[in-house]
PDB file of N, CA and C in Angstrom:
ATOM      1  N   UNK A   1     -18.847  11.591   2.960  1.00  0.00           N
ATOM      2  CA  UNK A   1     -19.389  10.632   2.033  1.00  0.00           C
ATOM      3  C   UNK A   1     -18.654  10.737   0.700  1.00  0.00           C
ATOM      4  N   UNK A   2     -18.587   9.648  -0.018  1.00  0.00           N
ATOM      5  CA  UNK A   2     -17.966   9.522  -0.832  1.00  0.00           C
ATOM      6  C   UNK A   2     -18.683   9.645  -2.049  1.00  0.00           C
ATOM      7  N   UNK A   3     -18.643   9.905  -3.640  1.00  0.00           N
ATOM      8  CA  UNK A   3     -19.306   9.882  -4.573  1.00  0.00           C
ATOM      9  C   UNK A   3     -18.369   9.769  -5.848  1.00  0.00           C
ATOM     10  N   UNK A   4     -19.022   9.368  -7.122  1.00  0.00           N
ATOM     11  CA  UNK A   4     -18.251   8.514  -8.136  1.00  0.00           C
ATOM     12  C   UNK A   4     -19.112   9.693  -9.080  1.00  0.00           C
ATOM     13  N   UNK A   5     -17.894  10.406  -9.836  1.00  0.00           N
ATOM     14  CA  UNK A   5     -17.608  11.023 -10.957  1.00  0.00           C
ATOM     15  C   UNK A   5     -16.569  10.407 -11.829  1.00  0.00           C
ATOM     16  N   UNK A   6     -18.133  10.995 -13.010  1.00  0.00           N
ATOM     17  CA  UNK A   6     -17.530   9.805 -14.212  1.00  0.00           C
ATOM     18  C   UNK A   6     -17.952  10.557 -15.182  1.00  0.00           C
ATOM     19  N   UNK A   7     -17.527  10.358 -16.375  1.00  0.00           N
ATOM     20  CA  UNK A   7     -17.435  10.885 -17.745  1.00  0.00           C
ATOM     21  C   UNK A   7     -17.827  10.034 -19.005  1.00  0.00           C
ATOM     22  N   UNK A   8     -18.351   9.734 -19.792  1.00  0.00           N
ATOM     23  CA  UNK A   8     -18.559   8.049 -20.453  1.00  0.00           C
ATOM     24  C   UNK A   8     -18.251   8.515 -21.519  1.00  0.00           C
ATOM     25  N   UNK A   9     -18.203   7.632 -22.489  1.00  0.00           N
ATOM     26  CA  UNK A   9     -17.036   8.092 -23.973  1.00  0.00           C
ATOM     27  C   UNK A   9     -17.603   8.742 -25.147  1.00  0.00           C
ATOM     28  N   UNK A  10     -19.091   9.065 -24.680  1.00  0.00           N
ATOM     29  CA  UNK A  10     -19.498   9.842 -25.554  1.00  0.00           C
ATOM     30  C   UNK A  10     -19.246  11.846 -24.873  1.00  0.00           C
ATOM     31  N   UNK A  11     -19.043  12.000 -23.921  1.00  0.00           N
ATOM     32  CA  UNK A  11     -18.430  13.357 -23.211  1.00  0.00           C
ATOM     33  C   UNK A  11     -19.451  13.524 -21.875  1.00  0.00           C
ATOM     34  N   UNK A  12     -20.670  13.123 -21.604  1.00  0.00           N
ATOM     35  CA  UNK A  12     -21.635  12.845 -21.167  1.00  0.00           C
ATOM     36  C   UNK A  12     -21.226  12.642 -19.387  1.00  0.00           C
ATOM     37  N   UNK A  13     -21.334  13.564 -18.258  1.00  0.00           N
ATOM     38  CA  UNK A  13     -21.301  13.319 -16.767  1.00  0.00           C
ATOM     39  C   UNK A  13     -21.928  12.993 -16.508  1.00  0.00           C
ATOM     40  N   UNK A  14     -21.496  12.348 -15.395  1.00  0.00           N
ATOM     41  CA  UNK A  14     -22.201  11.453 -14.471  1.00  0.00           C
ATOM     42  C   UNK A  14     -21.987  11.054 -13.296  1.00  0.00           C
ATOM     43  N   UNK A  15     -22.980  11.252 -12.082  1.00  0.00           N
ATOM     44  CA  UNK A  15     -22.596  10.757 -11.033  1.00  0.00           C
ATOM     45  C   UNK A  15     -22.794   9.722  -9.907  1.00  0.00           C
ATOM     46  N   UNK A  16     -22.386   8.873  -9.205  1.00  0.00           N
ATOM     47  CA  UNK A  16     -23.028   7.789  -8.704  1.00  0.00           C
ATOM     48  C   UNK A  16     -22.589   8.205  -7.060  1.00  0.00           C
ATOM     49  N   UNK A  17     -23.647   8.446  -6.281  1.00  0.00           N
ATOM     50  CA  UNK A  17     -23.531   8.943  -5.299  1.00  0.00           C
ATOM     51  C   UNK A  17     -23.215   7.541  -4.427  1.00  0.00           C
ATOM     52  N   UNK A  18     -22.943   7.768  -2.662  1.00  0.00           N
ATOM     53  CA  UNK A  18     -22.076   6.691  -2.203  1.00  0.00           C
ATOM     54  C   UNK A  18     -23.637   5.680  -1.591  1.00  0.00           C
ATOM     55  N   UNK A  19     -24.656   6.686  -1.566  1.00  0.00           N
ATOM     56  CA  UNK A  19     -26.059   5.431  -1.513  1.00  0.00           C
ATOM     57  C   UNK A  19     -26.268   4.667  -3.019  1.00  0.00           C
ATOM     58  N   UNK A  20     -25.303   5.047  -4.335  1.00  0.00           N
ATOM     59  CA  UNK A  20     -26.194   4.216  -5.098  1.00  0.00           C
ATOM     60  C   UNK A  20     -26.782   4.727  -6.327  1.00  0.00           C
ATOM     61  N   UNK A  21     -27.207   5.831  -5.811  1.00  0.00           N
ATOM     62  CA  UNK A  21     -28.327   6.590  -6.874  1.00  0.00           C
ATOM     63  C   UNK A  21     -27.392   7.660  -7.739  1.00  0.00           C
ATOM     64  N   UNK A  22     -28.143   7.688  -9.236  1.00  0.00           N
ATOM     65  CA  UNK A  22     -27.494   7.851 -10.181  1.00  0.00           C
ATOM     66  C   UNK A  22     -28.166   9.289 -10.475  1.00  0.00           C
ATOM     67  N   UNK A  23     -27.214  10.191 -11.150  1.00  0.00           N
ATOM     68  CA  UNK A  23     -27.392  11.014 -11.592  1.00  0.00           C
ATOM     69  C   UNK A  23     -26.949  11.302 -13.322  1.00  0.00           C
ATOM     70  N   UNK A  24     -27.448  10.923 -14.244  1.00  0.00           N
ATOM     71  CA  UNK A  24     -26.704  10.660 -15.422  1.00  0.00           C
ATOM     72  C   UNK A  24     -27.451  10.413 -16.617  1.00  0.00           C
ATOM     73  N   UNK A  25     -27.432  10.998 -17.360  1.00  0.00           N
ATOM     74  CA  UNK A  25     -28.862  11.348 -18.318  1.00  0.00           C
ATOM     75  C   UNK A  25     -28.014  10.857 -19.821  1.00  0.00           C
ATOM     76  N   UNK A  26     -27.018  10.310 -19.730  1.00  0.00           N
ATOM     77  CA  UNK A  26     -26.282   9.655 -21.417  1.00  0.00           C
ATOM     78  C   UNK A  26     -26.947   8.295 -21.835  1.00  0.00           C
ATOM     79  N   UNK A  27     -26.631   8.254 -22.957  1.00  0.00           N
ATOM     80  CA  UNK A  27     -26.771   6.881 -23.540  1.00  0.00           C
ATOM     81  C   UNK A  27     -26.719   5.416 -22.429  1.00  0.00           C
ATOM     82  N   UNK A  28     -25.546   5.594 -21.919  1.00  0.00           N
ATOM     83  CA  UNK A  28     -25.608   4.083 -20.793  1.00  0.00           C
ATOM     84  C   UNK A  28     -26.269   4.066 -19.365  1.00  0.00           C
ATOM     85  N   UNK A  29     -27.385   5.036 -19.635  1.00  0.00           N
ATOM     86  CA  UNK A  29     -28.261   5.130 -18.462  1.00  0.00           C
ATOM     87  C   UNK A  29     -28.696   3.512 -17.885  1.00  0.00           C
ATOM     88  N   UNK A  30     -28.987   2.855 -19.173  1.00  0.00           N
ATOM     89  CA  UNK A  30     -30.176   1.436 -18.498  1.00  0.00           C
ATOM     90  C   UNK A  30     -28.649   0.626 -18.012  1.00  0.00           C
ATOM     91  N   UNK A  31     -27.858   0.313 -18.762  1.00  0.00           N
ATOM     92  CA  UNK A  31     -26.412  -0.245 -18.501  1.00  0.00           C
ATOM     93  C   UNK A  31     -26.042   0.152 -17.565  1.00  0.00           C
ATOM     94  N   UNK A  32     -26.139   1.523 -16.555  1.00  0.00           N
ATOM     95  CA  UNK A  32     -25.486   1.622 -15.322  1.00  0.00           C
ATOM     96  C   UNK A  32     -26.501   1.340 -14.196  1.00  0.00           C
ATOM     97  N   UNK A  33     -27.796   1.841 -14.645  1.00  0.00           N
ATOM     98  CA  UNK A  33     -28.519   1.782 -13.485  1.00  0.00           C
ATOM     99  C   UNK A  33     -28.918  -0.408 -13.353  1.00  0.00           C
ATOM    100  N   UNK A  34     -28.583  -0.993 -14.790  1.00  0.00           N
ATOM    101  CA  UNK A  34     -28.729  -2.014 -14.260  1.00  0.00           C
ATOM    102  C   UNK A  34     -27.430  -2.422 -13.423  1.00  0.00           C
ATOM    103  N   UNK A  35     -26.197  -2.476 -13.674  1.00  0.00           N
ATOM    104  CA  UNK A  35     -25.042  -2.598 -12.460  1.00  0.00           C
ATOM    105  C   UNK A  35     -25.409  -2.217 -11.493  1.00  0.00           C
ATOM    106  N   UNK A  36     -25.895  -0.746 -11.225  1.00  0.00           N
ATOM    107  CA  UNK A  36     -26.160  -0.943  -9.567  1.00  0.00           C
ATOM    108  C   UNK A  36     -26.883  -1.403  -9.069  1.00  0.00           C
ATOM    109  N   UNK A  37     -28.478  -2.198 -10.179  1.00  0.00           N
ATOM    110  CA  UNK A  37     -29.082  -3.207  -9.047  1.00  0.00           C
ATOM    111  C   UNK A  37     -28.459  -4.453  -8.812  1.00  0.00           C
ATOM    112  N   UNK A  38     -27.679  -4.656  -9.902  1.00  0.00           N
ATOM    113  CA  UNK A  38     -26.994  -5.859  -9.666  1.00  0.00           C
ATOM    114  C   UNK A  38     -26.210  -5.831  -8.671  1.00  0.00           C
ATOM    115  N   UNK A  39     -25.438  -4.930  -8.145  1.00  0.00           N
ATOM    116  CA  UNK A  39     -24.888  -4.788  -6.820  1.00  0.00           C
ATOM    117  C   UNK A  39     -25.117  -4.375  -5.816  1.00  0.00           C
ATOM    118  N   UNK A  40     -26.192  -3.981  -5.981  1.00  0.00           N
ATOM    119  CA  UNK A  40     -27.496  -3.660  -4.447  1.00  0.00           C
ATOM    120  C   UNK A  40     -27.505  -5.460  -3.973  1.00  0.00           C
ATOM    121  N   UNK A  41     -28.096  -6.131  -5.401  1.00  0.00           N
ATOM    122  CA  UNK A  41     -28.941  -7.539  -5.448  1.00  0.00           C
ATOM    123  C   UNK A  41     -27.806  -8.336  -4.622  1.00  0.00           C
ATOM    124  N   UNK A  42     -26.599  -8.114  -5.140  1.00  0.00           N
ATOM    125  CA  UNK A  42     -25.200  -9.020  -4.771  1.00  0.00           C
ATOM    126  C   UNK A  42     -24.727  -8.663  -3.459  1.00  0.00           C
ATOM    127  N   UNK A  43     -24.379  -7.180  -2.867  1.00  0.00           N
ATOM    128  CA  UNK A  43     -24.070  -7.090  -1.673  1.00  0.00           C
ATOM    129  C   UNK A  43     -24.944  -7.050  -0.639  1.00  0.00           C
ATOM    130  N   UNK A  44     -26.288  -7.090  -0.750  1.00  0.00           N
ATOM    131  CA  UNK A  44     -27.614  -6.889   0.004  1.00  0.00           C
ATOM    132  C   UNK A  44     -27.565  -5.045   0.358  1.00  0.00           C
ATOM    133  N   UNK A  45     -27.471  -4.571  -0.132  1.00  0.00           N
ATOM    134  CA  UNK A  45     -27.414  -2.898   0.286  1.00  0.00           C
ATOM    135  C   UNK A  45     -26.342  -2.382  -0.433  1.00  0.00           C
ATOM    136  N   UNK A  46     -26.171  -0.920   0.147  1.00  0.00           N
ATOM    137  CA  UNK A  46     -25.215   0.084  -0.695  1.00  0.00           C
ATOM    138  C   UNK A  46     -23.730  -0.205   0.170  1.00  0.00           C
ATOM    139  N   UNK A  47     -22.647  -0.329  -0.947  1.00  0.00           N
ATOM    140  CA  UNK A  47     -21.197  -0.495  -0.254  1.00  0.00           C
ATOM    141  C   UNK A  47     -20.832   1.026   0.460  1.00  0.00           C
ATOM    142  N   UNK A  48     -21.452   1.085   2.081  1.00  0.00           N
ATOM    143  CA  UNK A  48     -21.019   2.195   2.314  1.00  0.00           C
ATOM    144  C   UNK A  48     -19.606   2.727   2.622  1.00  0.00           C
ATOM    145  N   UNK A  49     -18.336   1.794   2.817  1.00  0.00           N
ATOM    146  CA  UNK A  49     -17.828   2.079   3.071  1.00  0.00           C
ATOM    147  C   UNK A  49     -16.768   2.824   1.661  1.00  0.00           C
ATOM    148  N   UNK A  50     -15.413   2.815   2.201  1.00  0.00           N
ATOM    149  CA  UNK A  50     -14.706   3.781   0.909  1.00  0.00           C
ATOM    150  C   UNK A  50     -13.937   2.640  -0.241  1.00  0.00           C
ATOM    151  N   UNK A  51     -13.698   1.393   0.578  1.00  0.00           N
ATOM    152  CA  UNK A  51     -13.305   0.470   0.044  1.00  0.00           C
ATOM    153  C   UNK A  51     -14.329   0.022  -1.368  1.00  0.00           C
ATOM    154  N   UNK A  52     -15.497  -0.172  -0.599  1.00  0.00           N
ATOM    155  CA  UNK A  52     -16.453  -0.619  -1.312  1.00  0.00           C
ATOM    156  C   UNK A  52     -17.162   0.299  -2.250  1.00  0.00           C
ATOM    157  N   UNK A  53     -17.220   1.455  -1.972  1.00  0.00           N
ATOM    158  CA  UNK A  53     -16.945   2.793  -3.175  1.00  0.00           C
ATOM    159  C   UNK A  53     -16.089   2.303  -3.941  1.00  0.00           C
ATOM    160  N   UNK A  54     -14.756   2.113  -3.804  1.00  0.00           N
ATOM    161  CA  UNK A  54     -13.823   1.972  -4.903  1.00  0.00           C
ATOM    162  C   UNK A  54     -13.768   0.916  -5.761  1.00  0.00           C
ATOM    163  N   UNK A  55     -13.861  -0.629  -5.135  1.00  0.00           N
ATOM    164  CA  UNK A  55     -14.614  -1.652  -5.270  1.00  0.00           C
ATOM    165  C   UNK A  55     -15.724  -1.535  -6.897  1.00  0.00           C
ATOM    166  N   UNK A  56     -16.478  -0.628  -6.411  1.00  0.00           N
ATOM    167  CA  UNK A  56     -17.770  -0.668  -6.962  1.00  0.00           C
ATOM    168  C   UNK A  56     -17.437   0.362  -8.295  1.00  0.00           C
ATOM    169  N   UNK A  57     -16.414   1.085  -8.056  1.00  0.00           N
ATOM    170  CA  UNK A  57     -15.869   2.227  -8.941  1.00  0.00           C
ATOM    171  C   UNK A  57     -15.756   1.800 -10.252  1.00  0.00           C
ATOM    172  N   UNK A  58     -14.549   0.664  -9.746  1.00  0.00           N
ATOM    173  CA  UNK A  58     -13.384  -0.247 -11.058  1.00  0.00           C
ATOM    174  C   UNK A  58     -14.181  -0.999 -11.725  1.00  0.00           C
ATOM    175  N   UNK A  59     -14.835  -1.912 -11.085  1.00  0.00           N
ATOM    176  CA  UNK A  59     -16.524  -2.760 -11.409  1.00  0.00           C
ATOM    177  C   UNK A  59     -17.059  -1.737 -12.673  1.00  0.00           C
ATOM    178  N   UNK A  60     -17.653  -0.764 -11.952  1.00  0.00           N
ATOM    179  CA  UNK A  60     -18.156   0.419 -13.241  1.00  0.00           C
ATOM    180  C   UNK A  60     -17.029   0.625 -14.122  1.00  0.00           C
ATOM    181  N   UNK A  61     -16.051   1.013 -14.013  1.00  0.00           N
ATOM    182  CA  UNK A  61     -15.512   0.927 -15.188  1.00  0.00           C
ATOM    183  C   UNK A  61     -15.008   0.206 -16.687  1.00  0.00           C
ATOM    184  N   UNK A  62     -15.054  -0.950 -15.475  1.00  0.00           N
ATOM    185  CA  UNK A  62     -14.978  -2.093 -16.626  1.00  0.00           C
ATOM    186  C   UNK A  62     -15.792  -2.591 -17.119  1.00  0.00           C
ATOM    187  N   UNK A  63     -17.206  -2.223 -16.471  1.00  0.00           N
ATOM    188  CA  UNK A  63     -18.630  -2.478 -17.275  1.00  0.00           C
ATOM    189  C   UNK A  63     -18.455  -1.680 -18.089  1.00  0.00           C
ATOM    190  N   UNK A  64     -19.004  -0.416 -18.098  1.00  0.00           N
ATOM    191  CA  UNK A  64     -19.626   0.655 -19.069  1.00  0.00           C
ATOM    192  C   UNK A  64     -18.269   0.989 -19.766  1.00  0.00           C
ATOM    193  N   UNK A  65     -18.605   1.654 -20.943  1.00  0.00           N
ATOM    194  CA  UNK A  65     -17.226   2.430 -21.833  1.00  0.00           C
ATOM    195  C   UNK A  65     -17.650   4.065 -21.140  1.00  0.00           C
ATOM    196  N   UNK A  66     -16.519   3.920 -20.290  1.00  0.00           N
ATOM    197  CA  UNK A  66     -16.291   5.516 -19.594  1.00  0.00           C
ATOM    198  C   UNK A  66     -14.694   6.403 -19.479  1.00  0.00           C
ATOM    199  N   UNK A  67     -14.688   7.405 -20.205  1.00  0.00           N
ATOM    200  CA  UNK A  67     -13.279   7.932 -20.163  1.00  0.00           C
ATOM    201  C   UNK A  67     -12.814   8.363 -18.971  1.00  0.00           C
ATOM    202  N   UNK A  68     -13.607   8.935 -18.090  1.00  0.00           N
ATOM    203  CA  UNK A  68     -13.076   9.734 -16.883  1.00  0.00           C
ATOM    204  C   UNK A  68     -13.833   9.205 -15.594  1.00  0.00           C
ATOM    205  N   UNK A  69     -13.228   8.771 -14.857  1.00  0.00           N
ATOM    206  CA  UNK A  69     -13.989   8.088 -13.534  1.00  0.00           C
ATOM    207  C   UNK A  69     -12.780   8.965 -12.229  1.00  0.00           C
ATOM    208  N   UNK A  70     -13.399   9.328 -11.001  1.00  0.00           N
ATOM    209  CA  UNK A  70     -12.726  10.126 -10.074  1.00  0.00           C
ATOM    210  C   UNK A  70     -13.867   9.994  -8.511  1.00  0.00           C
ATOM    211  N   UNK A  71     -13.181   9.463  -7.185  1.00  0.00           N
ATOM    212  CA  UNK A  71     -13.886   9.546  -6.492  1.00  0.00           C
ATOM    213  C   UNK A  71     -13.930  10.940  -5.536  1.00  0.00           C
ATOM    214  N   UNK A  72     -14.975  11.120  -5.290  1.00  0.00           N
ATOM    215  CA  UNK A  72     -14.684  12.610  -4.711  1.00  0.00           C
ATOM    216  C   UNK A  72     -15.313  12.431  -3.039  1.00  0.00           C
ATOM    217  N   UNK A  73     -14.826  12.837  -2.471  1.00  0.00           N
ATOM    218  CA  UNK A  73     -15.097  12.323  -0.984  1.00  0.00           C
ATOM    219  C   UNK A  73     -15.993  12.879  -0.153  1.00  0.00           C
ATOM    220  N   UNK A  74     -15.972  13.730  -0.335  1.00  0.00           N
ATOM    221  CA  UNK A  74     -17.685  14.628   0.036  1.00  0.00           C
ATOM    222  C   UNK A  74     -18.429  15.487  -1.162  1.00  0.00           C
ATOM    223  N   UNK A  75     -19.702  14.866  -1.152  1.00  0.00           N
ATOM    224  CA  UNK A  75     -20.973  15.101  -1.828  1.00  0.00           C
ATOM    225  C   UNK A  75     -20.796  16.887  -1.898  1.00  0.00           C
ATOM    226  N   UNK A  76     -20.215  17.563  -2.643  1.00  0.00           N
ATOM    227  CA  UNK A  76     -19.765  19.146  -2.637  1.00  0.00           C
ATOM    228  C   UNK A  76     -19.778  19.102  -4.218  1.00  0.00           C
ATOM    229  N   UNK A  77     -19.742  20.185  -4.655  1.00  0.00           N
ATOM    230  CA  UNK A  77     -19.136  21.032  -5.854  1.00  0.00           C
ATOM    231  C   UNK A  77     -17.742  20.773  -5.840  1.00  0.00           C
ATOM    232  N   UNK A  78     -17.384  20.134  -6.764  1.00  0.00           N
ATOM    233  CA  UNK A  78     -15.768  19.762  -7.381  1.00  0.00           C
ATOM    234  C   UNK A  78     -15.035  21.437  -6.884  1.00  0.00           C
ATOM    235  N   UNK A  79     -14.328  21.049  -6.523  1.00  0.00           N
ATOM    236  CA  UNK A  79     -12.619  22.285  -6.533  1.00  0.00           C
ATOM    237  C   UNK A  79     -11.874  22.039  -7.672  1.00  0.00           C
ATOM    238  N   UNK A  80     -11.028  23.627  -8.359  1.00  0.00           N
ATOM    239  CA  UNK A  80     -10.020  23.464  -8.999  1.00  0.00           C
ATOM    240  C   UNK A  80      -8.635  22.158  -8.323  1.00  0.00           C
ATOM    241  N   UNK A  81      -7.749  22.002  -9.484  1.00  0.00           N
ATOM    242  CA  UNK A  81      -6.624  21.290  -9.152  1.00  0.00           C
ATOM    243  C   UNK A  81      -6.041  22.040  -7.795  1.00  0.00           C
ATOM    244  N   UNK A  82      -5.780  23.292  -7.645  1.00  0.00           N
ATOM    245  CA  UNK A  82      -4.994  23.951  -6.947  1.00  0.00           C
ATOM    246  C   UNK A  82      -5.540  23.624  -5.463  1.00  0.00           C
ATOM    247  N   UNK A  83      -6.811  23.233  -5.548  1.00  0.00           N
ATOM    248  CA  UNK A  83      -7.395  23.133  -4.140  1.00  0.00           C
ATOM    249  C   UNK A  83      -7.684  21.956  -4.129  1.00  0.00           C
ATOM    250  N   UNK A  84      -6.949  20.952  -4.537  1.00  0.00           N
ATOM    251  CA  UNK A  84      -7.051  19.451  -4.052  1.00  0.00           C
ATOM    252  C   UNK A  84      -6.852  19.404  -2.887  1.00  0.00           C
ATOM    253  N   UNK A  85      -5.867  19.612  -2.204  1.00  0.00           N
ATOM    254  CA  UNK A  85      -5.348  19.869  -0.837  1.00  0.00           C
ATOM    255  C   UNK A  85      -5.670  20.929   0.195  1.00  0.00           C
ATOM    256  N   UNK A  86      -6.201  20.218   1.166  1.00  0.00           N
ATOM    257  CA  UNK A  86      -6.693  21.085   2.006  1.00  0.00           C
ATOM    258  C   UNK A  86      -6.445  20.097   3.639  1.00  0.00           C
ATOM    259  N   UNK A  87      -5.882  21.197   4.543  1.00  0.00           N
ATOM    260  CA  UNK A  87      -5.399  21.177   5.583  1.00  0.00           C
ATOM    261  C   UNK A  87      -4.401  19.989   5.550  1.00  0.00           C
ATOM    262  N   UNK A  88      -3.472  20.095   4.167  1.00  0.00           N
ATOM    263  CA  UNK A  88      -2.196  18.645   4.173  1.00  0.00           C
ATOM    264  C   UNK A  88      -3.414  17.001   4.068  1.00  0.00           C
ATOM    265  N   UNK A  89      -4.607  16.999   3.375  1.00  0.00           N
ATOM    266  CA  UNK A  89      -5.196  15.987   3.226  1.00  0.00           C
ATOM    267  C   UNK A  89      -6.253  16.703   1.965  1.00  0.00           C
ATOM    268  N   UNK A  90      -5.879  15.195   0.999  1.00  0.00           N
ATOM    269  CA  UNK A  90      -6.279  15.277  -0.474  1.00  0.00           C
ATOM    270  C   UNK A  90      -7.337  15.454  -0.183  1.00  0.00           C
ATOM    271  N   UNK A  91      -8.510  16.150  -1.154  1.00  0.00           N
ATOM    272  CA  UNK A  91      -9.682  16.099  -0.899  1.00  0.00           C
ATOM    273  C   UNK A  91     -10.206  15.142  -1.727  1.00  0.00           C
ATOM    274  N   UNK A  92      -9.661  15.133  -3.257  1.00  0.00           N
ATOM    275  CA  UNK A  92     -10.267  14.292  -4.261  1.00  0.00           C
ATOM    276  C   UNK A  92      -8.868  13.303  -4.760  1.00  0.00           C
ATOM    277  N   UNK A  93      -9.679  12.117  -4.987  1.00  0.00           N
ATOM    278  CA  UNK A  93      -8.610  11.125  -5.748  1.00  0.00           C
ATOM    279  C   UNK A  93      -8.935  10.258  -6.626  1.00  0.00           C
ATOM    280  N   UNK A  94      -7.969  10.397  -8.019  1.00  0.00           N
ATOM    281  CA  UNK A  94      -8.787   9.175  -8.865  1.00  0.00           C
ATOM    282  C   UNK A  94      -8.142   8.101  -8.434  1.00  0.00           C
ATOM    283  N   UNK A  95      -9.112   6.791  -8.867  1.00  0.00           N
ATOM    284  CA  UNK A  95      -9.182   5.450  -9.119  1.00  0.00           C
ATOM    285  C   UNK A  95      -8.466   4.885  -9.457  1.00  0.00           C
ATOM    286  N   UNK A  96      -7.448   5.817 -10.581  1.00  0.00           N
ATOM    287  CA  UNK A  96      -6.515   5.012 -11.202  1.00  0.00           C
ATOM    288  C   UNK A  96      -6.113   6.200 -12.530  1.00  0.00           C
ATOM    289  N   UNK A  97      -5.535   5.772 -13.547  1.00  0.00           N
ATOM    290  CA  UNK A  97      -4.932   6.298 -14.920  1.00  0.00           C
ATOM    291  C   UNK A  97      -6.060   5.486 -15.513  1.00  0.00           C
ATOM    292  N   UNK A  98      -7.040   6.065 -16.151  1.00  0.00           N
ATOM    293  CA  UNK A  98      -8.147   5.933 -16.695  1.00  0.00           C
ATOM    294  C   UNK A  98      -8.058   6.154 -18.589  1.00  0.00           C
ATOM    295  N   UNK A  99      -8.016   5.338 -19.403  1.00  0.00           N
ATOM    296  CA  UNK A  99      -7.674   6.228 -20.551  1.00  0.00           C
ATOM    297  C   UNK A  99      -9.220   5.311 -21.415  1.00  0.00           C
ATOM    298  N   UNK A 100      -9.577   5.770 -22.634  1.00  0.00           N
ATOM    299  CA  UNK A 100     -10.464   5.755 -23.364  1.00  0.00           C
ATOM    300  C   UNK A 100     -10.339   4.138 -23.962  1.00  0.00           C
ATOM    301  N   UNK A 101     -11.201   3.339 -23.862  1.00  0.00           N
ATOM    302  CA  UNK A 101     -11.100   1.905 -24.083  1.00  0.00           C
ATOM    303  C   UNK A 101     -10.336   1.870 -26.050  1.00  0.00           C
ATOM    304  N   UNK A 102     -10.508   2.949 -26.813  1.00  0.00           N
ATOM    305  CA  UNK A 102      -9.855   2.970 -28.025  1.00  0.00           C
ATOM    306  C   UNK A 102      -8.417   3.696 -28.311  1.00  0.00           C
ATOM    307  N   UNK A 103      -7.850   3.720 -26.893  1.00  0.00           N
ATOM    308  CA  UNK A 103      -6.485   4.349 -26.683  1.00  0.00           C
ATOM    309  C   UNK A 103      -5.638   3.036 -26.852  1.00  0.00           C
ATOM    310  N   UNK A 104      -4.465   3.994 -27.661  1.00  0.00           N
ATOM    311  CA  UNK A 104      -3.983   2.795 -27.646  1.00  0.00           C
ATOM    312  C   UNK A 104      -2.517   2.247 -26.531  1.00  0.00           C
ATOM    313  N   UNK A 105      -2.014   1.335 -26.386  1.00  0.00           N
ATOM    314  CA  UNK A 105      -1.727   1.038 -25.363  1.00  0.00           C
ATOM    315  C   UNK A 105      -0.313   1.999 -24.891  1.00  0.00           C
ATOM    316  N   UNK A 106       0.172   2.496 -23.780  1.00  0.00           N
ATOM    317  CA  UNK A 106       1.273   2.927 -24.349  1.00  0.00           C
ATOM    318  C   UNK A 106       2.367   2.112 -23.211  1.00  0.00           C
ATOM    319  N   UNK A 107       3.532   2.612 -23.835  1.00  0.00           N
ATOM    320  CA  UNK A 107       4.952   1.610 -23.188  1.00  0.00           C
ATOM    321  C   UNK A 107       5.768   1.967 -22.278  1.00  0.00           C
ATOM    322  N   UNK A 108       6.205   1.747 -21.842  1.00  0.00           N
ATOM    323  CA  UNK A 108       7.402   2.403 -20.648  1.00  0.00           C
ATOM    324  C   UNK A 108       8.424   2.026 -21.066  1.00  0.00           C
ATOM    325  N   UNK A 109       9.407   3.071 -21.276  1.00  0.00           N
ATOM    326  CA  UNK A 109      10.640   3.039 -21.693  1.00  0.00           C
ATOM    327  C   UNK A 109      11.796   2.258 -20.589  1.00  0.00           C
TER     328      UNK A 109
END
């Protein structure tokens, strides 16, 4: 199972498990827990699959102001970097290059 670790821009964790349900006690509590009824309401149920995890990830991100978003693939206690990899298959992967909505943009040379 998949689950959505997230960070919001005040330093504040948080997690959105792959049924839905929130674990997350910051400021954008009513702001997230209303997105996920809105996407309970919209998909008729929880996006179980991984697509629809991720789907639902980027969605959150671009709702709420969140610095750190990361999907983690089984419902476990996070591993160091060193143990991302296990048996030649990632265990955890982010979403994307995630930076703080007041960052400013940067360039490629």
């Amino acid at each position: 199972m998949t689950q959505i670790r997230f960070v919001d821009a005040d330093g504040t964790e948080g997690i959105v498990r792959s049924d839905l349900t929130l674990r997350y006690a910051g400021r954008f509590r009513e702001e997230i827990s209303a997105f996920i009824e809105e996407t309970l309401t919209r998909s008729g149920g929880s996006p179980a699959s991984t697509p629809g995890i991720q789907g639902f990830a980027i969605e959150l991100y671009a709702t709420v102001p969140l610095s750190k978003l990361e999907l983690v693939d089984r419902e476990e206690t996070p591993r160091s970097d060193r143990d991302r990899f296990r048996d030649g298959v990632r265990s955890r992967r982010s979403v994307g290059r995630v930076r703080t909505r007041s960052a400013p943009s940067e360039r490629r040379s």
